[in-house]
C-alpha atoms as a PDB file:
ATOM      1  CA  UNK A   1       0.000   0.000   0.000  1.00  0.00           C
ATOM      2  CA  UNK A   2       1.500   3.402  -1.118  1.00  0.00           C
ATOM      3  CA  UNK A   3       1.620   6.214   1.359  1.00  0.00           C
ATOM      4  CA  UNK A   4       2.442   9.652   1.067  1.00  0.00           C
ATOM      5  CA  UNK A   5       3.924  11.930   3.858  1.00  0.00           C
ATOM      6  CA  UNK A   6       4.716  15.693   3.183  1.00  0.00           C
ATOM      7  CA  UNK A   7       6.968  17.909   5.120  1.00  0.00           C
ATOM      8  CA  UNK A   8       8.617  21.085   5.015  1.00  0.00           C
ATOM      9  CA  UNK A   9       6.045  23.517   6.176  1.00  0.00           C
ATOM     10  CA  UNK A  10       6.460  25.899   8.844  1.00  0.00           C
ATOM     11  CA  UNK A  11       5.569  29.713   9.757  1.00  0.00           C
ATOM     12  CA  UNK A  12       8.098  32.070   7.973  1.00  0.00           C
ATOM     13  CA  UNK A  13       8.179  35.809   6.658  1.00  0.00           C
ATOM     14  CA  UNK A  14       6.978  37.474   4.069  1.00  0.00           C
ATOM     15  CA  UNK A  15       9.698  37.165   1.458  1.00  0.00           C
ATOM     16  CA  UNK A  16      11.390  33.902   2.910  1.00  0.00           C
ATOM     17  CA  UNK A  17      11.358  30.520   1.107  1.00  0.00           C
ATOM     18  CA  UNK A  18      10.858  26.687   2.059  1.00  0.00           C
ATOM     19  CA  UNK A  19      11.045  23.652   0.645  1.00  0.00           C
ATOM     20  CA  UNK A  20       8.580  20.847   1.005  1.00  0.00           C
ATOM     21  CA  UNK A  21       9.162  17.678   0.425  1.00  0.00           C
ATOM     22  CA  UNK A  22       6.843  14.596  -0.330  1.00  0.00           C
ATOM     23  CA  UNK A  23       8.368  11.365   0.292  1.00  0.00           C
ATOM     24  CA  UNK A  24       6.688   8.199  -0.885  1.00  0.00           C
ATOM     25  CA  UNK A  25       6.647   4.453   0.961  1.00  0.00           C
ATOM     26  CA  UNK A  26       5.613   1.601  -0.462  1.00  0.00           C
ATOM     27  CA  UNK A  27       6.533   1.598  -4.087  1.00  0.00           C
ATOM     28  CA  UNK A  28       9.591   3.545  -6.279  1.00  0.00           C
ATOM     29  CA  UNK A  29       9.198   6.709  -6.947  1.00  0.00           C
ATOM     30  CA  UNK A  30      10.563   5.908 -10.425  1.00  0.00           C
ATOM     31  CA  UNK A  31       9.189   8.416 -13.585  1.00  0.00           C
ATOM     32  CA  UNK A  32       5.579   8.629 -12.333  1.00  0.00           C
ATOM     33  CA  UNK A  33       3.471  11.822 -11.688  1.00  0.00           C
ATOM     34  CA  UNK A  34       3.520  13.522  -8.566  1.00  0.00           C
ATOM     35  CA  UNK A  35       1.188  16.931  -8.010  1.00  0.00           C
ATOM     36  CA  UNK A  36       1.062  19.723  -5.153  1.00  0.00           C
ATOM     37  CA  UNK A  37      -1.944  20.902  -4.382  1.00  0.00           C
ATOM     38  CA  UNK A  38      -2.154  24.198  -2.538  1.00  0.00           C
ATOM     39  CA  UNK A  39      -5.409  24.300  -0.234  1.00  0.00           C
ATOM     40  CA  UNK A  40      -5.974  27.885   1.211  1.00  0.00           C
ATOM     41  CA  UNK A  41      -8.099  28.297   4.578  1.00  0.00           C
ATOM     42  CA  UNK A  42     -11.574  29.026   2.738  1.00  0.00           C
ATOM     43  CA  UNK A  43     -11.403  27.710  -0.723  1.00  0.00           C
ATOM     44  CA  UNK A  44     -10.823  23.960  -2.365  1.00  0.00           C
ATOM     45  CA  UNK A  45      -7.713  22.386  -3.241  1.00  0.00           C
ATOM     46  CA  UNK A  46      -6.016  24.026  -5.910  1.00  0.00           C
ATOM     47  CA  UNK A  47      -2.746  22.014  -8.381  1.00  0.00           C
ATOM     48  CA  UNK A  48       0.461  24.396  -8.135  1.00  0.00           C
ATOM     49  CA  UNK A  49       2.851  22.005  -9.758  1.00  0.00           C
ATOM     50  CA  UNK A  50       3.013  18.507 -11.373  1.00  0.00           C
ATOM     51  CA  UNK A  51       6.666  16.774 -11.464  1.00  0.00           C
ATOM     52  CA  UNK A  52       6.842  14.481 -14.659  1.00  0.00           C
ATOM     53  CA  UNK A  53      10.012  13.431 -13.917  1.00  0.00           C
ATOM     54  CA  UNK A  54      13.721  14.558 -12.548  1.00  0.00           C
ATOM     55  CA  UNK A  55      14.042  17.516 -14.907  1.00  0.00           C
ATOM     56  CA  UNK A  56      10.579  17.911 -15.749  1.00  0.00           C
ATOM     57  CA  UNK A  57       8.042  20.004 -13.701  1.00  0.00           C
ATOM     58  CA  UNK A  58       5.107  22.343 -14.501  1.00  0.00           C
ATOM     59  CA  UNK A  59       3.751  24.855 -12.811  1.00  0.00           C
ATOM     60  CA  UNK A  60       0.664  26.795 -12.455  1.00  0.00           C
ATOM     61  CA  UNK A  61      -1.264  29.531 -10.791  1.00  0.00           C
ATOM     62  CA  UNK A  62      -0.120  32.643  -8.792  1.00  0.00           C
ATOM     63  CA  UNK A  63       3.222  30.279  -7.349  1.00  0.00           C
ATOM     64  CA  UNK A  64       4.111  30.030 -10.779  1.00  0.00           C
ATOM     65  CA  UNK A  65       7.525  31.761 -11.028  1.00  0.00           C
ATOM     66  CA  UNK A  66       8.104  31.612  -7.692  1.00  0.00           C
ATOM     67  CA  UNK A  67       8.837  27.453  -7.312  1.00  0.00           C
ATOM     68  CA  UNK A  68      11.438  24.744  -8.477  1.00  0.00           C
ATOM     69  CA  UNK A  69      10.787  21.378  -8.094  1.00  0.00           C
ATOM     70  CA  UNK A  70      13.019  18.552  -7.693  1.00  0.00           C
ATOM     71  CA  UNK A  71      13.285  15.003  -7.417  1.00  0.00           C
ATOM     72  CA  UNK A  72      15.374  12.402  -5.223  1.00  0.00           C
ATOM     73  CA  UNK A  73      14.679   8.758  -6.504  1.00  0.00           C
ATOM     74  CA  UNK A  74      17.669   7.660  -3.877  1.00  0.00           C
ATOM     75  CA  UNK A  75      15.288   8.721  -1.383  1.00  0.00           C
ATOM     76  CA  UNK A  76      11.714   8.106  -2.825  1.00  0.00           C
ATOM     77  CA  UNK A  77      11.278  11.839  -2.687  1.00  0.00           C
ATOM     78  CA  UNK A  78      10.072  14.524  -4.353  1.00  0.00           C
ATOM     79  CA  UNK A  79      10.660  18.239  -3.230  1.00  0.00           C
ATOM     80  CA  UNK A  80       9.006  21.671  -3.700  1.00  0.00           C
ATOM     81  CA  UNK A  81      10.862  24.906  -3.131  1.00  0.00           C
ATOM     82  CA  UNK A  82       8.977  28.209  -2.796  1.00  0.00           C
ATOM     83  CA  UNK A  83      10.176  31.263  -3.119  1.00  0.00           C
ATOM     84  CA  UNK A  84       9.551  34.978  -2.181  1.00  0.00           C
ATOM     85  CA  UNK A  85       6.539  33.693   0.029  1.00  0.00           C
ATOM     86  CA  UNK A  86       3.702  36.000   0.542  1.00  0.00           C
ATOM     87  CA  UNK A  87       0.554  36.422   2.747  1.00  0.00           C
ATOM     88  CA  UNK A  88      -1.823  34.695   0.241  1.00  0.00           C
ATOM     89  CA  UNK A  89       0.544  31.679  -0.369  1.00  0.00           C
ATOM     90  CA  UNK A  90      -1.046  29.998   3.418  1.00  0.00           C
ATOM     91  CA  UNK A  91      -2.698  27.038   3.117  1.00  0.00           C
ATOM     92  CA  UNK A  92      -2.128  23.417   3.340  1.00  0.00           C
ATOM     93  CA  UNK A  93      -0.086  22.212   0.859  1.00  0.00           C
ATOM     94  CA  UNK A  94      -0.522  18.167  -0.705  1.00  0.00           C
ATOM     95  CA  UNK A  95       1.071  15.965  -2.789  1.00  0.00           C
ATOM     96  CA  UNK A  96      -0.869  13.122  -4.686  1.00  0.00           C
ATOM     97  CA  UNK A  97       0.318  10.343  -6.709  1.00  0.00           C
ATOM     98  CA  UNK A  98      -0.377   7.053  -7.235  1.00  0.00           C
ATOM     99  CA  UNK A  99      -4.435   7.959  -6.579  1.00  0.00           C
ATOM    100  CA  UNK A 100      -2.982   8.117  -3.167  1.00  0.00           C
ATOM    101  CA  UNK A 101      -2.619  11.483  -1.041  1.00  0.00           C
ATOM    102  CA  UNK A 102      -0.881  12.503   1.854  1.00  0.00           C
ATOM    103  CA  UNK A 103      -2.063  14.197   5.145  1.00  0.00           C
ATOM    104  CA  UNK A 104      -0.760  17.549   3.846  1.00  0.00           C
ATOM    105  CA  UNK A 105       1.481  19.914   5.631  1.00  0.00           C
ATOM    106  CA  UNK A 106       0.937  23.909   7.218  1.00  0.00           C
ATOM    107  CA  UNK A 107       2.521  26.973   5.325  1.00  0.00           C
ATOM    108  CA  UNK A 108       1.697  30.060   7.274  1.00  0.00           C
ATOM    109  CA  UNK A 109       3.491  33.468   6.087  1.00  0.00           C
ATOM    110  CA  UNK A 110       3.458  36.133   8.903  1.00  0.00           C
ATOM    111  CA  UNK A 111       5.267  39.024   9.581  1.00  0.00           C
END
């Protein structure tokens, strides 16, 4: 059974960065799919990137610009660095493959 866990998150500044990182048990990481989903405190789940493979990654929405995403298939792992963080990036951010998700993890930008 595949499972997901996310981690990274944290409070930071206005302008700081972080990187999350997904890391997946119970099968190889490999060349398949992995999405974030960003999911703010009133509104739905929303995709901010979707990793293809080691060099491949494509972003969307108002992070877009502001990410690079990464992959470590030595550790099963798949990270998300965000940049030049702002007020409106909160939210709890998910990463889904394998029709699997994980239990998400806090991003809260403060000054």
């Amino acid at each position: 059974q595949v499972r997901l866990v996310e981690s990274g998150g944290g409070l930071v500044q206005p302008g700081e960065s972080l990187t999350l990182s997904c890391e997946v048990f119970g099968s190889a990481l490999g060349d398949n799919t992995v999405n974030w989903y960003r999911q703010p405190l009133t509104t739905g789940r929303e995709l901010v990137a979707r990793s293809f493979s080691r060099d491949r990654t494509l972003y969307v929405g108002p992070l877009k610009g502001r990410m690079i995403g990464s992959r470590d298939n030595l550790r099963n792992r798949v990270n998300l660095q965000i940049n030049s963080l702002k007020v409106e990036d909160i939210g709890v951010y998910f990463c889904n493959a394998f029709d699997v998700w994980g239990q998400g993890t806090q991003v809260t930008v403060s000054s």
